[in-house]
Structures are given as structure tokens and as C-alpha cells.
Protein backbone atom coordinates (compact mmCIF):
# COMPACT_ATOMS: atom_id res chain seq x y z
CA UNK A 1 -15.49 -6.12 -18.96
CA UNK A 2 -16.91 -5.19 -15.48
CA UNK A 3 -13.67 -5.80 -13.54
CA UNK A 4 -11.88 -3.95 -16.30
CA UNK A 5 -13.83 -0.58 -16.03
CA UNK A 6 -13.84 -1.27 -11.76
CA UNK A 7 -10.22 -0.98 -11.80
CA UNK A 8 -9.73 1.88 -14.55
CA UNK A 9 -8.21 3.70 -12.47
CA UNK A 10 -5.19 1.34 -11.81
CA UNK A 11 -4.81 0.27 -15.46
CA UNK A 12 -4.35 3.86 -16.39
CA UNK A 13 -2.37 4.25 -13.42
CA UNK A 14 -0.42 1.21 -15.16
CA UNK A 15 -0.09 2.51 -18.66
CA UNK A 16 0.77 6.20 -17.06
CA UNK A 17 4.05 4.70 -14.99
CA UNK A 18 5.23 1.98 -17.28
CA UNK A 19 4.81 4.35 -20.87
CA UNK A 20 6.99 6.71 -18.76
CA UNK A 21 9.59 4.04 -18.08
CA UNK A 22 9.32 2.76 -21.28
CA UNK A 23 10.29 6.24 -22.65
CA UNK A 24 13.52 6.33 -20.28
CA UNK A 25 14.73 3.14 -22.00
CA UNK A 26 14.04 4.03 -25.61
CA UNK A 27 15.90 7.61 -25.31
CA UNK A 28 18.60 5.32 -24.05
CA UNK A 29 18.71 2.19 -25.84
CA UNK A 30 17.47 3.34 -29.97
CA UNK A 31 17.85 7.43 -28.98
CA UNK A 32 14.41 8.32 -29.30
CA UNK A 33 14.29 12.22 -27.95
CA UNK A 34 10.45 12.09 -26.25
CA UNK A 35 11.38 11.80 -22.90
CA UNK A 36 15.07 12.10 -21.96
CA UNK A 37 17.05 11.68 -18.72
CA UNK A 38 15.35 10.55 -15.15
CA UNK A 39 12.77 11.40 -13.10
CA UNK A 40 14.81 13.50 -11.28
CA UNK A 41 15.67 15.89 -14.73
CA UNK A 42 14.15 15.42 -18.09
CA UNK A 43 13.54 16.67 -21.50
CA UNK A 44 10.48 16.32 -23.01
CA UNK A 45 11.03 16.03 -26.79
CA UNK A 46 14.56 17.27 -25.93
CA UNK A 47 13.00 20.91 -25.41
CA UNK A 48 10.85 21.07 -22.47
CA UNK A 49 12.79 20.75 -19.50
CA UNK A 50 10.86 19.20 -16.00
CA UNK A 51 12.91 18.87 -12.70
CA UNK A 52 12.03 17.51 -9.48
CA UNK A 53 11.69 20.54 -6.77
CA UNK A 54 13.12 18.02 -4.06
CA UNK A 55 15.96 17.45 -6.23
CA UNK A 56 16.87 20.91 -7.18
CA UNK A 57 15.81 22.28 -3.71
CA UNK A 58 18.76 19.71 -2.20
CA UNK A 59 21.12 20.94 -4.78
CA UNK A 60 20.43 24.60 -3.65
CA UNK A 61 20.95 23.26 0.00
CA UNK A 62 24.18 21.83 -1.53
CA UNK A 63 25.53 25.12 -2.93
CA UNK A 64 25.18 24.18 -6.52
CA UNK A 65 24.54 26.92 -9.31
CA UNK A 66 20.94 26.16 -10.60
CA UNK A 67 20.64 26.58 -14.31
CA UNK A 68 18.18 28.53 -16.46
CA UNK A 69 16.32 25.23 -17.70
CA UNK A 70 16.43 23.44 -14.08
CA UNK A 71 14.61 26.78 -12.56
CA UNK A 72 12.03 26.28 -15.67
CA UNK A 73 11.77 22.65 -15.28
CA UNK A 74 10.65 23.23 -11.53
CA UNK A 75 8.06 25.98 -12.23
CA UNK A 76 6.49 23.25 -15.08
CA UNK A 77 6.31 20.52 -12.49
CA UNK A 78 5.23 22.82 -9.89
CA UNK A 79 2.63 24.15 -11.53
CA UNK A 80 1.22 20.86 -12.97
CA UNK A 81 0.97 19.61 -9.86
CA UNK A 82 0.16 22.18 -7.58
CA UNK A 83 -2.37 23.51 -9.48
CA UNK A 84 -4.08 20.94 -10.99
CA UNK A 85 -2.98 17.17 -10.41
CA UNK A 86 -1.98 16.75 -6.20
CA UNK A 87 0.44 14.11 -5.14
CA UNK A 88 -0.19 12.41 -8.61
CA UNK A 89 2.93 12.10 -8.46
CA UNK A 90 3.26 9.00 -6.43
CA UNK A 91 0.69 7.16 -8.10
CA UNK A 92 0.29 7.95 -11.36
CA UNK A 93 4.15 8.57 -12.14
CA UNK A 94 6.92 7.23 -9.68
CA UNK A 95 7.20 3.35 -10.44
CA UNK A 96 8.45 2.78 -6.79
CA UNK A 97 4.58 2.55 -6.11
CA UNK A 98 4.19 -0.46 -8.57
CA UNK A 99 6.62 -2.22 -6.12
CA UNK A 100 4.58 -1.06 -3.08
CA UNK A 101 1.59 -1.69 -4.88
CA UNK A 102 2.44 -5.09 -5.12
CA UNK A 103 3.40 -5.20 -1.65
CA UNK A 104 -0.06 -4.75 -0.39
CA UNK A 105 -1.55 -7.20 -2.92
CA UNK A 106 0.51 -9.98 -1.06
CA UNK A 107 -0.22 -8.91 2.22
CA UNK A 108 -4.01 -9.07 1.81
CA UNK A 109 -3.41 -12.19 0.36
CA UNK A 110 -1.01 -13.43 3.52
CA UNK A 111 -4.28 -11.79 5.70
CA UNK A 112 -1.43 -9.41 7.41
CA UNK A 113 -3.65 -6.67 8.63
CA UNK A 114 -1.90 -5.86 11.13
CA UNK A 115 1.10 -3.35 11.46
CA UNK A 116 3.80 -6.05 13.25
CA UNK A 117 6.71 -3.74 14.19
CA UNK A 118 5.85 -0.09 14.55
CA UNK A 119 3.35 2.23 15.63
CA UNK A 120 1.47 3.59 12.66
CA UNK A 121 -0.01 6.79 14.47
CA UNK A 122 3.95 7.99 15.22
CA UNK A 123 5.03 7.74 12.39
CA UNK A 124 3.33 9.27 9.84
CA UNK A 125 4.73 12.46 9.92
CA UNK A 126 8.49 10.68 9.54
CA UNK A 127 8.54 11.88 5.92
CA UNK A 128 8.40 15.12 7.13
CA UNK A 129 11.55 15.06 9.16
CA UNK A 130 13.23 12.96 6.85
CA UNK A 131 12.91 15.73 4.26
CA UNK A 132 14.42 17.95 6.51
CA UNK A 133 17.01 15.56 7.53
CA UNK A 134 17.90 15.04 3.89
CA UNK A 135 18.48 19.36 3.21
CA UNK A 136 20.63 19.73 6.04
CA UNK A 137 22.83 16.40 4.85
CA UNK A 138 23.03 17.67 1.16
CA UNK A 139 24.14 21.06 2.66
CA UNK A 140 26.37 19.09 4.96
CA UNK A 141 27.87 16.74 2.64
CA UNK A 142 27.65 19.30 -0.72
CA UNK A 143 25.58 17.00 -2.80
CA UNK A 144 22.05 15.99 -3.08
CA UNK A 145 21.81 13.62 -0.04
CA UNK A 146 18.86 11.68 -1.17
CA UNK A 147 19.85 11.26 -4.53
CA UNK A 148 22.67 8.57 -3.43
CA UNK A 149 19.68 6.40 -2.28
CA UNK A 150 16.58 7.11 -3.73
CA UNK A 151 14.61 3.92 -4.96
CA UNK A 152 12.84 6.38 -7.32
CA UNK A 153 16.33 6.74 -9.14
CA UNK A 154 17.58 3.72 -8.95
CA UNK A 155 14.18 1.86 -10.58
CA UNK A 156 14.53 4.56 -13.38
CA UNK A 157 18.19 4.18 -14.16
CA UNK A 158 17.42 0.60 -13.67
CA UNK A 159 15.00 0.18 -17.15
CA UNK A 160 17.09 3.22 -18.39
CA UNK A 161 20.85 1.05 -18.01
CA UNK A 162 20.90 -1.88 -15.71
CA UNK A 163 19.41 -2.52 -12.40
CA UNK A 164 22.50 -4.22 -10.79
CA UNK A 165 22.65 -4.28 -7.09
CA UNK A 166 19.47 -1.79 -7.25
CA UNK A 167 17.42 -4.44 -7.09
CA UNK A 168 18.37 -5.27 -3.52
CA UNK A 169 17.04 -1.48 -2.47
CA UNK A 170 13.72 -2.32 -4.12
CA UNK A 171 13.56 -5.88 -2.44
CA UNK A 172 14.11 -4.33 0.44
CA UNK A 173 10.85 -1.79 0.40
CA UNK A 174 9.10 -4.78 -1.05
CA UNK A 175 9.48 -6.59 2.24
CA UNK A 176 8.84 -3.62 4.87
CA UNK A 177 5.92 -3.05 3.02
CA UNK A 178 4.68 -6.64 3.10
CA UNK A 179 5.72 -7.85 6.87
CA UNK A 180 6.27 -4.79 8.69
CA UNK A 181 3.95 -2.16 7.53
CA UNK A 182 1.70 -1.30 5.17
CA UNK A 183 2.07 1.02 2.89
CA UNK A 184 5.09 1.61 4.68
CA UNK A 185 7.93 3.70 2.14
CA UNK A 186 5.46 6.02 0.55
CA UNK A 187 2.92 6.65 3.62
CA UNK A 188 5.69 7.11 6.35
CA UNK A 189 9.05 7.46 4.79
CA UNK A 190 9.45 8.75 1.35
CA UNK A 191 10.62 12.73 1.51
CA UNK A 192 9.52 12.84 -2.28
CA UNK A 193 6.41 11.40 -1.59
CA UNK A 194 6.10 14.42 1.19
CA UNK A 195 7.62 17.30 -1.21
CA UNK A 196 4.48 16.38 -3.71
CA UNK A 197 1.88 16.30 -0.95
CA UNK A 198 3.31 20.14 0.08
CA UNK A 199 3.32 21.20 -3.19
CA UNK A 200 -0.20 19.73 -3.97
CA UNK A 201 -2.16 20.97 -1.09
CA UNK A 202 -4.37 23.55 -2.92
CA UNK A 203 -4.81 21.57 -6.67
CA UNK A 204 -7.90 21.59 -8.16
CA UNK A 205 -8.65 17.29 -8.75
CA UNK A 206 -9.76 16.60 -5.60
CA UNK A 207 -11.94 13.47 -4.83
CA UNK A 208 -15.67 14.54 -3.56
CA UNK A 209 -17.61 12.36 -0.99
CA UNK A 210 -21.68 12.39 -1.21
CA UNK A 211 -22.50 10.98 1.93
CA UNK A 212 -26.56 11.02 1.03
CA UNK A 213 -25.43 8.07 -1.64
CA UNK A 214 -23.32 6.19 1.21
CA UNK A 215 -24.03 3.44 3.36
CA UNK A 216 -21.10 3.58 5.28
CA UNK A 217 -19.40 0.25 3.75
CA UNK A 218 -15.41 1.15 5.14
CA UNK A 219 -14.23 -0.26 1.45
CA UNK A 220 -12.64 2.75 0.62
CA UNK A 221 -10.82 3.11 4.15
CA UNK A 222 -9.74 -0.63 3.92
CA UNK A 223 -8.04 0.26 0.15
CA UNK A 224 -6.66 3.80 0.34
CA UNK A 225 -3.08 3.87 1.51
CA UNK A 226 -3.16 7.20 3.42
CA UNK A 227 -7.03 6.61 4.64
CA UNK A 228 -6.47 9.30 7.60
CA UNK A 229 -7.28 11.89 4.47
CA UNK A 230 -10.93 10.03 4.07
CA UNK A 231 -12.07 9.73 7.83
CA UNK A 232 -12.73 13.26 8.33
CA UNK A 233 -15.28 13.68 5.72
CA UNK A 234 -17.13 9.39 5.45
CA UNK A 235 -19.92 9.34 7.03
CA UNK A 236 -19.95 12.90 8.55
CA UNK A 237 -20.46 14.97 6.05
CA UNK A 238 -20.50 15.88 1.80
CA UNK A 239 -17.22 17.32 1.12
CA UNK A 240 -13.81 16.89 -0.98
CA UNK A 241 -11.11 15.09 0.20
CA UNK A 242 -8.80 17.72 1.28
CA UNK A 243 -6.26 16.13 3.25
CA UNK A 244 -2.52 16.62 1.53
CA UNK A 245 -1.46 13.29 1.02
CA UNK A 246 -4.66 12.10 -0.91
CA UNK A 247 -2.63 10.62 -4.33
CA UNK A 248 -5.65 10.68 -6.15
CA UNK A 249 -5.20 7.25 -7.22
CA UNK A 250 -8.80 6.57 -7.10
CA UNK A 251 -8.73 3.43 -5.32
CA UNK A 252 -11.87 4.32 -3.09
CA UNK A 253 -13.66 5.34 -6.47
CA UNK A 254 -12.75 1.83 -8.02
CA UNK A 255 -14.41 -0.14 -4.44
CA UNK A 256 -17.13 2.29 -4.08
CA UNK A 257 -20.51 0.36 -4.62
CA UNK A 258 -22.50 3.20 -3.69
CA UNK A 259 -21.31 6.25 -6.69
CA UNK A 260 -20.82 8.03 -3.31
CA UNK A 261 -17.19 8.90 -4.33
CA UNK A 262 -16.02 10.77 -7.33
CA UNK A 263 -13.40 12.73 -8.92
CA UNK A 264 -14.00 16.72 -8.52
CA UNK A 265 -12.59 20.07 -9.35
CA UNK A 266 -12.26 21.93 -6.78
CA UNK A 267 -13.95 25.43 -7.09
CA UNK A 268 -12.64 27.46 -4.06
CA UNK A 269 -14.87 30.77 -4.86
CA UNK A 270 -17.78 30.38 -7.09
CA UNK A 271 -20.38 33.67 -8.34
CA UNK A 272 -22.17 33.85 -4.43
CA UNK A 273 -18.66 33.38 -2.46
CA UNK A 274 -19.19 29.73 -1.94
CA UNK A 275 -17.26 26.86 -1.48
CA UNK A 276 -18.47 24.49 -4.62
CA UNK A 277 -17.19 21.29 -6.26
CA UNK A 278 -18.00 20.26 -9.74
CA UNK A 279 -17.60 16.67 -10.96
CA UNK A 280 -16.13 15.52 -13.16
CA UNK A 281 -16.44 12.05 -14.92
């Protein structure tokens, strides 16, 4: 029961991506109407519409006409996330991560702690430029760009119809994750990955660091898979974790011994002007 509630956070993280794909392939296979289409563009219970804002903002690069519901379907998502949940997105929603996930499992196992290929402080920023890369194509070319390619798409359609050659795509991230670099797709490549963290700079979940309960262990650096958002605030000071590509997966919650990291909202302006964080359980 004690390893069960240590690692809530990934077995909700669990139920939260594979309930989600699990809804793809029951709209498809028996017609259910909960959750219809990809994780691109969807219909929840075939009236709320949710779109992807990289998606639709390469289509409007492209010189498509953007609908009524797509327009809607970006302000939900954008809202949702920007407001309130982060770059949830990558690790409570897009199943790509249960492949890197996996990834890193084997890795520590294989004891590859080191980066083999490439240097990790270059290329973080990639995703960046790759989004860019990717508008000016889809303008180029007319279409969305990424869409042609995108793992995320391909694993959904995947459970949705049939996998086919998809699977060689996924293999593929599977092994730069595990023998080239860690966390390597989602921490220095994917352009959704950095759409979400743009869009969820100023959301209110944030994860808050009491550095009076911490004795400075480096378990939640060793876990989180973009730890360059932790090292400004462990051991230097009591803050939230403000960096914009914190996924608030809660992995340093789940390996902190020392309840010195917790989920928070984030209270930019409370009754005397200050800065405050409440937590949350």
C-alpha cells in the first residue's frame, strides 16, 4: 500500500492517458460519442469541441479557413491549461510520454547516466526552433507540417484504427531516449511539448519547494525530466517551481522523503500585494 500511494502520482498519470486512449478506440470501434476524433481535434460528448493550438496555429500558417468550433476548441484548451493545469499536457495526457516513460525506466536499469551522443546544455532550446521550423514548412508546403509526423498522432490513430508502420516512429523515440539521451523527444525535441510549456507559463498548479523541511537529498533532480526548472529554487530558497517546462507530473513529490515538495496554487497578488502560494493536498 506504501509504494502504491508513493507513486500516486504516476498511476493517475496512468489512468489519465490510457482512459483517454481508451475513449479514442470506443468512439471508433462500438461508436460511443464521449470523446471523439484525436488529440489533435475532438468532441467531447460530440458537443464540446477541444483543438490543439499547435495544430490549428500550423493550419493558419498553412492558409486554411479556421472554423467556428476549431477557434472554440482552442480557447477551451487554452484556457485549461494556461490558466490552471501547465504543460499537463505532456504528462498527464499525450501517451507519447508512456513510451518515453518507459524509456527512462530501462535506462536506469542499463545504469546509462550518461548522455552518449549529444550535448544536453545545446540543445534544450531545439524545441523551440523546431516549432518555428515546423510554421514556416506548413506555410511552405500548405499543410500542417508536423502533423505528417507527429508520434502524438500516430499513437492515437494507432489504438483509434491500426498502428501499422507507426510503430516503427515510436520504436524509434523509444531508442533515442534509452541510448542516446534521456528524456530526449519531449525535453529537447517535441514542438508540442514546447507550444504547452508557452502556453502554461503563468497557470496556477505550480509545485512549491520548502527548503526549511529539506535536506538537500538530489532525488528529485535525479527523477524530474526537465530538472533545470528545480535547480534554481533546491536548496536556495522557499519558492514555486516556476520554470515553463515543469509538467507537473509530480515525480519529485513521489521521491521526496522530506514533505519538502508539494503541489501549490499559485497566488500572484494576495490582500497586502504579496507574492503567496497556498497548498494544496
Amino acid at each position: 500500500m506504501g509504494s502504491i500511494i508513493k507513486n500516486k502520482y504516476l498511476i493517475l498519470r496512468r489512468i489519465s492517458q490510457l482512459t483517454i486512449l481508451f475513449l479514442y478506440f470506443t468512439a471508433n470501434a462500438y461508436g460511443w460519442k464521449i470523446l471523439v476524433g484525436n488529440l489533435s481535434f475532438s468532441k467531447l460528448f460530440n458537443a464540446v469541441p477541444l483543438a490543439d493550438p499547435f495544430a490549428v496555429l500550423q493550419m493558419i500558417f498553412a492558409g486554411a479557413v479556421i472554423s467556428a468550433d476549431l477557434i472554440l476548441g482552442v480557447f477551451i484548451i487554452l484556457f485549461f491549461y494556461g490558466v490552471i493545469a501547465g504543460r499537463a499536457y505532456c504528462s498527464w495526457v499525450c501517451p507519447v510520454n508512456m513510451v518515453t516513460d518507459l524509456a527512462a525506466w530501462v535506462r536506469k536499469k542499463l545504469n546509462l547516466s550518461k548522455d552518449n551522443l549529444i550535448n544536453t546544455t545545446k540543445t534544450r532550446n531545439f524545441r523551440y526552433a523546431f516549432l518555428i521550423i515546423l510554421l514556416l514548412t506548413s506555410a511552405f508546403i500548405g499543410a500542417a507540417a508536423f502533423e505528417f509526423i507527429s508520434p502524438i498522432g500516430i499513437f492515437t490513430r494507432g489504438v483509434a484504427f491500426s498502428l501499422g508502420f507507426g510503430w516503427i516512429w515510436l520504436l524509434t523515440i523509444f531508442l533515442f531516449d534509452t541510448f542516446v539521451l534521456k528524456n530526449g523527444w519531449c525535453g529537447h525535441i517535441c514542438p508540442v511539448g514546447a507550444m504547452y510549456s508557452l502556453v502554461g507559463s503563468k497557470s496556477l498548479i505550480r509545485v512549491h519547494y520548502t527548503k526549511e523541511n529539506c535536506t538537500n537529498c538530489g532525488n528529485c533532480l535525479n527523477i524530474c525530466p526537465e530538472n533545470q526548472v528545480l535547480a534554481p529554487v533546491i536548496n536556495k530558497k522557499s519558492d514555486f517551481i516556476s520554470g515553463i517546462e515543469c509538467t507537473n507530473c509530480g515525480r519529485c513529490i513521489e521521491v521526496c522523503n522530506d514533505n519538502a515538495l508539494k503541489f501549490t496554487i499559485r497566488n500572484y497578488i494576495n490582500s497586502k500585494g504579496e507574492k503567496n502560494e497556498k497548498t494544496t493536498n
